[in-house]
C-alpha atoms as a PDB file:
ATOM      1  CA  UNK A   1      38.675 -29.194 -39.464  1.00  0.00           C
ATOM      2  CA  UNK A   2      37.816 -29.352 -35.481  1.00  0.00           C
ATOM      3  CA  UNK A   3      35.757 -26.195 -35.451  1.00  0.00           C
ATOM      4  CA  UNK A   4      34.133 -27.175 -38.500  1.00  0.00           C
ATOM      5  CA  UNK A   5      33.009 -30.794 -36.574  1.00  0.00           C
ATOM      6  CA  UNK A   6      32.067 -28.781 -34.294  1.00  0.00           C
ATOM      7  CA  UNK A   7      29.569 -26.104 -35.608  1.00  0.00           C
ATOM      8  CA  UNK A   8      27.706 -28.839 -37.352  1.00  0.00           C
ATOM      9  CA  UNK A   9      27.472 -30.563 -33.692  1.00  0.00           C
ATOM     10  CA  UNK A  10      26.490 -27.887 -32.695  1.00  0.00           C
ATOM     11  CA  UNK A  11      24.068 -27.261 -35.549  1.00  0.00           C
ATOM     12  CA  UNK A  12      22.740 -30.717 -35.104  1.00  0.00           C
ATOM     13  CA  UNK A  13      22.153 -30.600 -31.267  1.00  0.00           C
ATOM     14  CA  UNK A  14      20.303 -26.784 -31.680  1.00  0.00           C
ATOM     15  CA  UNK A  15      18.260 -27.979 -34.312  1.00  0.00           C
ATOM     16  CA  UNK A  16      16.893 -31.265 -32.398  1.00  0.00           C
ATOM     17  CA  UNK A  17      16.207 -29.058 -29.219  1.00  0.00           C
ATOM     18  CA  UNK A  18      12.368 -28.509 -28.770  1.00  0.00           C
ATOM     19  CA  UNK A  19      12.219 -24.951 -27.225  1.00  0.00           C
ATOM     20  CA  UNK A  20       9.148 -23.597 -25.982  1.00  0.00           C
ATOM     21  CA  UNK A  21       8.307 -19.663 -26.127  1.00  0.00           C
ATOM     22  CA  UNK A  22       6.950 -17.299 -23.385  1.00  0.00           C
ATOM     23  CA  UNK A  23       3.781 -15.333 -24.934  1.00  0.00           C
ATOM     24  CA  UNK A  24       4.670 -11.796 -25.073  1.00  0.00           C
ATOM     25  CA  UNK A  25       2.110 -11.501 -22.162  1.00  0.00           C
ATOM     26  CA  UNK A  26       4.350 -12.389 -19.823  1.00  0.00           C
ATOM     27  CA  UNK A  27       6.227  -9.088 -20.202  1.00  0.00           C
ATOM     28  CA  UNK A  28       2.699  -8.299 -17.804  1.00  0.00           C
ATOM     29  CA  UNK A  29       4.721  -9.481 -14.958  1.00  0.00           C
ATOM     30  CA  UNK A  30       7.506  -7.231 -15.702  1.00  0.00           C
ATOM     31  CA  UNK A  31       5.246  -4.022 -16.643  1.00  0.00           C
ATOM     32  CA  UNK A  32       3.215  -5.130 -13.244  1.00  0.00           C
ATOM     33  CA  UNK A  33       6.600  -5.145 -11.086  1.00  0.00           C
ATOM     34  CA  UNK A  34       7.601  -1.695 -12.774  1.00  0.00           C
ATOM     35  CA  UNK A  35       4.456   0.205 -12.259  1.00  0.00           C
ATOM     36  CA  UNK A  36       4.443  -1.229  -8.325  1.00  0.00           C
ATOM     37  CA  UNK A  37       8.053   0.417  -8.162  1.00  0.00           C
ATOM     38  CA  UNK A  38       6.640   3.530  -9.927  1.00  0.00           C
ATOM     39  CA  UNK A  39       3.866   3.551  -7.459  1.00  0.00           C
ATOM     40  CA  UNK A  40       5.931   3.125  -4.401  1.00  0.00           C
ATOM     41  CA  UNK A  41       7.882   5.751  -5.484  1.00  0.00           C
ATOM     42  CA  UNK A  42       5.051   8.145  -6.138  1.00  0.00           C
ATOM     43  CA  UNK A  43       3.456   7.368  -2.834  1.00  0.00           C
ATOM     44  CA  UNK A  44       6.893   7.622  -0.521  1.00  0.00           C
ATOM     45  CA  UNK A  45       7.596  11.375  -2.237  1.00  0.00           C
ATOM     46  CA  UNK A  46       3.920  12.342  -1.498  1.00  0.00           C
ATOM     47  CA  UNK A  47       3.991  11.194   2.071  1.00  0.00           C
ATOM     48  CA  UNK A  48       7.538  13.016   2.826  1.00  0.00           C
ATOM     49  CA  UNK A  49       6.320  16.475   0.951  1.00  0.00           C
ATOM     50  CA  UNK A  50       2.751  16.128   3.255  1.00  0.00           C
ATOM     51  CA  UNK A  51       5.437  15.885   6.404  1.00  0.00           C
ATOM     52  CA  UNK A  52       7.893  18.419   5.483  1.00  0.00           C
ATOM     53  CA  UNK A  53       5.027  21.039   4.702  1.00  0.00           C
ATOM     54  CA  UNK A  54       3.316  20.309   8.087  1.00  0.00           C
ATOM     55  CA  UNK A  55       6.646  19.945   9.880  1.00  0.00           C
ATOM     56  CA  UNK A  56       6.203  16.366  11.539  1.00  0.00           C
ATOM     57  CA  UNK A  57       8.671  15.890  14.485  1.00  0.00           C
ATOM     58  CA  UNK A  58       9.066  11.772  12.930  1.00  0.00           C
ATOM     59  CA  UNK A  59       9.034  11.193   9.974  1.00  0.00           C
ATOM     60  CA  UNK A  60      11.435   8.488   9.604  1.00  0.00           C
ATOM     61  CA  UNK A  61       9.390   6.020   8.585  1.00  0.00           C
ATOM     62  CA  UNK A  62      10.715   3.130   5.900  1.00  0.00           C
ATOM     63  CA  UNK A  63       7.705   3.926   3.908  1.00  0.00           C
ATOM     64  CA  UNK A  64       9.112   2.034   1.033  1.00  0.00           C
ATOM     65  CA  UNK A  65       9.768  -1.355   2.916  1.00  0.00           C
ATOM     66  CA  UNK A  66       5.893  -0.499   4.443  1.00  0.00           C
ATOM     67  CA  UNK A  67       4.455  -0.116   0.926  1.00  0.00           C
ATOM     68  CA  UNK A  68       5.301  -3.066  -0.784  1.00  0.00           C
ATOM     69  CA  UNK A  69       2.763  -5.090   1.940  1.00  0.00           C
ATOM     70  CA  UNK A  70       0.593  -2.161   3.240  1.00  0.00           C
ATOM     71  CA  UNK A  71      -1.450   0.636   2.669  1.00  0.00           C
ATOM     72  CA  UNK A  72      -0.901   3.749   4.335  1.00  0.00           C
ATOM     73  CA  UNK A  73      -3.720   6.061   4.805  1.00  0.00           C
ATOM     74  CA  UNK A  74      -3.016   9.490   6.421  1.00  0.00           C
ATOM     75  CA  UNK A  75      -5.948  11.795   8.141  1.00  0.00           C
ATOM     76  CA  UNK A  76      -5.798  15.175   9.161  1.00  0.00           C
ATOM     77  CA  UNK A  77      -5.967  15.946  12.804  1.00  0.00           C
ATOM     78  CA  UNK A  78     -10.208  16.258  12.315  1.00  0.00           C
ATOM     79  CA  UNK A  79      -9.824  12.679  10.971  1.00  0.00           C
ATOM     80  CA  UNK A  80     -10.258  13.549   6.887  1.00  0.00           C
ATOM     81  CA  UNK A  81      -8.255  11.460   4.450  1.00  0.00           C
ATOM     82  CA  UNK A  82      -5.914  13.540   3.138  1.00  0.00           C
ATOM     83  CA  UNK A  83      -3.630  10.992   1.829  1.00  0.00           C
ATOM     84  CA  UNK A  84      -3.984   6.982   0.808  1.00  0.00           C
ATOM     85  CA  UNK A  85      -1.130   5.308  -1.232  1.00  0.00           C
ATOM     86  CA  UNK A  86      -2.083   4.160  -4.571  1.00  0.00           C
ATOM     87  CA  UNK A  87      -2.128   0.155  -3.799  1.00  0.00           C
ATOM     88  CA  UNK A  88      -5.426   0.862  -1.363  1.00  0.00           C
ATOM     89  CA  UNK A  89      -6.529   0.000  -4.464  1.00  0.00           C
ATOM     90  CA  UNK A  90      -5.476  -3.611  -4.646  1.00  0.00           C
ATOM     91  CA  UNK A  91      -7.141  -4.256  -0.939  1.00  0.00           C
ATOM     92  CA  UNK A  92     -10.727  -2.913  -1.216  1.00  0.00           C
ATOM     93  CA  UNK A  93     -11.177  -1.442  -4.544  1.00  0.00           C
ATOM     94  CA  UNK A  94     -10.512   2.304  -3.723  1.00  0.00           C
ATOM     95  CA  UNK A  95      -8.597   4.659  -6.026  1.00  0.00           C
ATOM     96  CA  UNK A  96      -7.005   7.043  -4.043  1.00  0.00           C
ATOM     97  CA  UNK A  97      -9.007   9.960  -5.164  1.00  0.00           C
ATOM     98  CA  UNK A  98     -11.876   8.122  -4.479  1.00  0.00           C
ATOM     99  CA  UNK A  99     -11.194   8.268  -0.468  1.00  0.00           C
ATOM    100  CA  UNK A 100      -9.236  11.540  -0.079  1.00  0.00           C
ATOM    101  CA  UNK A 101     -11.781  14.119   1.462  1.00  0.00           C
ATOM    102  CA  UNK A 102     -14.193  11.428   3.484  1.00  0.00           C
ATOM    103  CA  UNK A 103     -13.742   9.550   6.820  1.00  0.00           C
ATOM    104  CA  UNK A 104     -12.351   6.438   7.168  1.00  0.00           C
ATOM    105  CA  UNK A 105     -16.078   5.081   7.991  1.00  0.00           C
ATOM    106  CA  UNK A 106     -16.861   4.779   4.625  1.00  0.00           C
ATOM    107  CA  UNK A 107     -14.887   1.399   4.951  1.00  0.00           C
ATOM    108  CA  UNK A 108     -17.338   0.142   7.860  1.00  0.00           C
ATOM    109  CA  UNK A 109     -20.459  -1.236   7.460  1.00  0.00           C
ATOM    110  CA  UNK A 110     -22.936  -3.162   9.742  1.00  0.00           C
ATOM    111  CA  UNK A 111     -20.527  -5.890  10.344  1.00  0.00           C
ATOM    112  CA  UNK A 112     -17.903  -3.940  11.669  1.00  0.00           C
ATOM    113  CA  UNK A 113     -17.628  -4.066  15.485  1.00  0.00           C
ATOM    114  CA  UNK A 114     -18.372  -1.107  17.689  1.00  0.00           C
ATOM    115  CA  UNK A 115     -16.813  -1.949  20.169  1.00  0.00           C
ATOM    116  CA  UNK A 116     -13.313  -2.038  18.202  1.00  0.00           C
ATOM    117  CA  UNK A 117     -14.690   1.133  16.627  1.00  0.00           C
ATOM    118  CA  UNK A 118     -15.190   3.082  20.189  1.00  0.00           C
ATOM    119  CA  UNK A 119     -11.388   1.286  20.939  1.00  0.00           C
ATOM    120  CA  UNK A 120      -9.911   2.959  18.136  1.00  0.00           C
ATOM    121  CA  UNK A 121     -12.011   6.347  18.503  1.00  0.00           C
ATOM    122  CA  UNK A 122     -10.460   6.117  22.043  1.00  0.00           C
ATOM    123  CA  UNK A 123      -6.837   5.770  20.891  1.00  0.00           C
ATOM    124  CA  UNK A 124      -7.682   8.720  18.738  1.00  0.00           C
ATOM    125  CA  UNK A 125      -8.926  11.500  20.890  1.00  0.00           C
ATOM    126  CA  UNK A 126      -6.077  10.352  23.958  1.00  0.00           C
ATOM    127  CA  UNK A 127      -3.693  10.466  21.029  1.00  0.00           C
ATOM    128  CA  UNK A 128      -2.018   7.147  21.443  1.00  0.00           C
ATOM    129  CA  UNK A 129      -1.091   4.454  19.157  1.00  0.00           C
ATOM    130  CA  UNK A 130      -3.607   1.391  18.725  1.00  0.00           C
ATOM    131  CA  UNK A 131      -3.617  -1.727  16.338  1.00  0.00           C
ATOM    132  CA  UNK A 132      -6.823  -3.158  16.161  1.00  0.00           C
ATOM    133  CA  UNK A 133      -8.098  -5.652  13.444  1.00  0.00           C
ATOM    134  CA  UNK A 134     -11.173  -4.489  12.571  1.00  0.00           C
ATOM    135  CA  UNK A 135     -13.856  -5.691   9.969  1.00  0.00           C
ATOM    136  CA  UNK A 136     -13.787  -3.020   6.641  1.00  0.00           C
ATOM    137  CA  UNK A 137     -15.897  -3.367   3.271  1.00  0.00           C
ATOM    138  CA  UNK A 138     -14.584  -3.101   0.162  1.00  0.00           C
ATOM    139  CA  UNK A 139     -16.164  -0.790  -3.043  1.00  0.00           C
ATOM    140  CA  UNK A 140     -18.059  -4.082  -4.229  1.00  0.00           C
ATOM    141  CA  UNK A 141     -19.971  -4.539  -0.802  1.00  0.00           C
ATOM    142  CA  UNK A 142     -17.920  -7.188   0.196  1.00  0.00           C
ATOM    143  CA  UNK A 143     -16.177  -7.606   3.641  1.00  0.00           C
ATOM    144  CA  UNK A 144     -12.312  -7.932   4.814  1.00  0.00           C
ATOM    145  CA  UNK A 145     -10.354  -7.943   7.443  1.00  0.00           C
ATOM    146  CA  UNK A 146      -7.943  -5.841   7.913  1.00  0.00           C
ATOM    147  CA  UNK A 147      -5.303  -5.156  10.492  1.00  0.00           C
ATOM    148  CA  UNK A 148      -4.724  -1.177  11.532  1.00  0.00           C
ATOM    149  CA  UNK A 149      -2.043  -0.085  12.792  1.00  0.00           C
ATOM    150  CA  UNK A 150      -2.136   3.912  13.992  1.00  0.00           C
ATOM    151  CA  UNK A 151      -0.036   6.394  14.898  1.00  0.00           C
ATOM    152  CA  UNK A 152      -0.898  10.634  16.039  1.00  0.00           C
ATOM    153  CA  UNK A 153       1.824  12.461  14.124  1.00  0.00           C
ATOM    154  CA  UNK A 154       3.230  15.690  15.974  1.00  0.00           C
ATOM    155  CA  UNK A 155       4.845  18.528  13.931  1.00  0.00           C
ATOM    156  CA  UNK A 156       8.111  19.797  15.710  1.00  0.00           C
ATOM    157  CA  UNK A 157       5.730  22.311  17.952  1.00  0.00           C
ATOM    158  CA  UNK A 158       4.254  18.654  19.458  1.00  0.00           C
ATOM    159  CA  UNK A 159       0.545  19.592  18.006  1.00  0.00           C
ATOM    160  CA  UNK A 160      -0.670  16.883  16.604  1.00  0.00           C
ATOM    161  CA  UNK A 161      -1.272  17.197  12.735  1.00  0.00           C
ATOM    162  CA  UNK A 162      -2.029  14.136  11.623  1.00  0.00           C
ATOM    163  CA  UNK A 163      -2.596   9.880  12.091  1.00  0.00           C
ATOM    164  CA  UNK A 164      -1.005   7.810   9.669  1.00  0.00           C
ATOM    165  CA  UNK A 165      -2.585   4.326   9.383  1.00  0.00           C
ATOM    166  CA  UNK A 166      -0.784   1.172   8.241  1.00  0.00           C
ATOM    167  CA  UNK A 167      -3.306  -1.037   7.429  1.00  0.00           C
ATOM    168  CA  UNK A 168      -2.655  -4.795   5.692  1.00  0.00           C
ATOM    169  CA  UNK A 169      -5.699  -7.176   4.755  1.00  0.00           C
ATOM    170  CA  UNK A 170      -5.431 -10.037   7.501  1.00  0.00           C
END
């Protein structure tokens, strides 16, 4: 007799409760989060195969902490993109494949300071690290800032091979 009192309470109190429903869009949020995961993923594999086949002396980066708030674009030692992680994307427009082949100077435009420029060029032919925040344009025209931090990459015979590039929109 109890249990029976109380299923129809409970009845009675389910049936007076106003619930509101999520639209199934909201499963975008969870599809968003996965393919971010997917992406880091992706991106930390590439970046460790690119350093084991050209034998980087460091390569203990936490590239997975790094990608969740940066982009990380890699250059070979003649300063070609050989590498940019797949959320460059979400910071000026660039697929990946878009930028792999060409200078990073397709991201400056007439805005962009020279005299940061010549810094960073500096950095780059002594072979030293640098973080500069420098002016870039995204693939629409428009401008950002964006703050670079570089590093020369050795391979174990200590000739350099690469930069790697952290770079977060400021």
């Amino acid at each position: 007799m109890n249990f029976l009192e109380y299923d129809k309470g409970v009845a009675k109190f389910n049936q007076e409760l106003r619930l509101s429903t999520s639209p199934i869009t909201s499963w975008d949020f969870y599809g968003d989060l996965i393919n971010d995961f997917r992406a880091i993923n992706s991106d930390t594999k590439k970046i460790s195969q690119l350093a084991i086949e050209s034998k980087w002396s460091n390569k203990n980066w936490d590239l997975k902490d790094i990608l969740k708030d940066e982009v990380i674009v890699v250059t070979d030692s003649s300063l070609t993109i050989v590498f940019a992680s797949q959320n460059i994307a979400k910071m000026n427009g660039y697929k990946p494949d878009e930028v792999v082949g060409k200078s990073p100077r397709m991201f400056q435009g007439e805005k962009t300071c020279a005299v940061t420029s010549n810094e960073i060029r500096e950095a780059i032919l002594n072979k030293v690290s640098f973080e500069k925040k420098v002016i870039n344009y995204k693939k629409n025209g428009d401008l950002y800032y964006c703050i670079i931090k570089g590093f020369p990459v050795f391979n174990k015979s200590g000739d350099l091979s690469h930069f790697i590039a952290f770079e977060q929109a400021a």
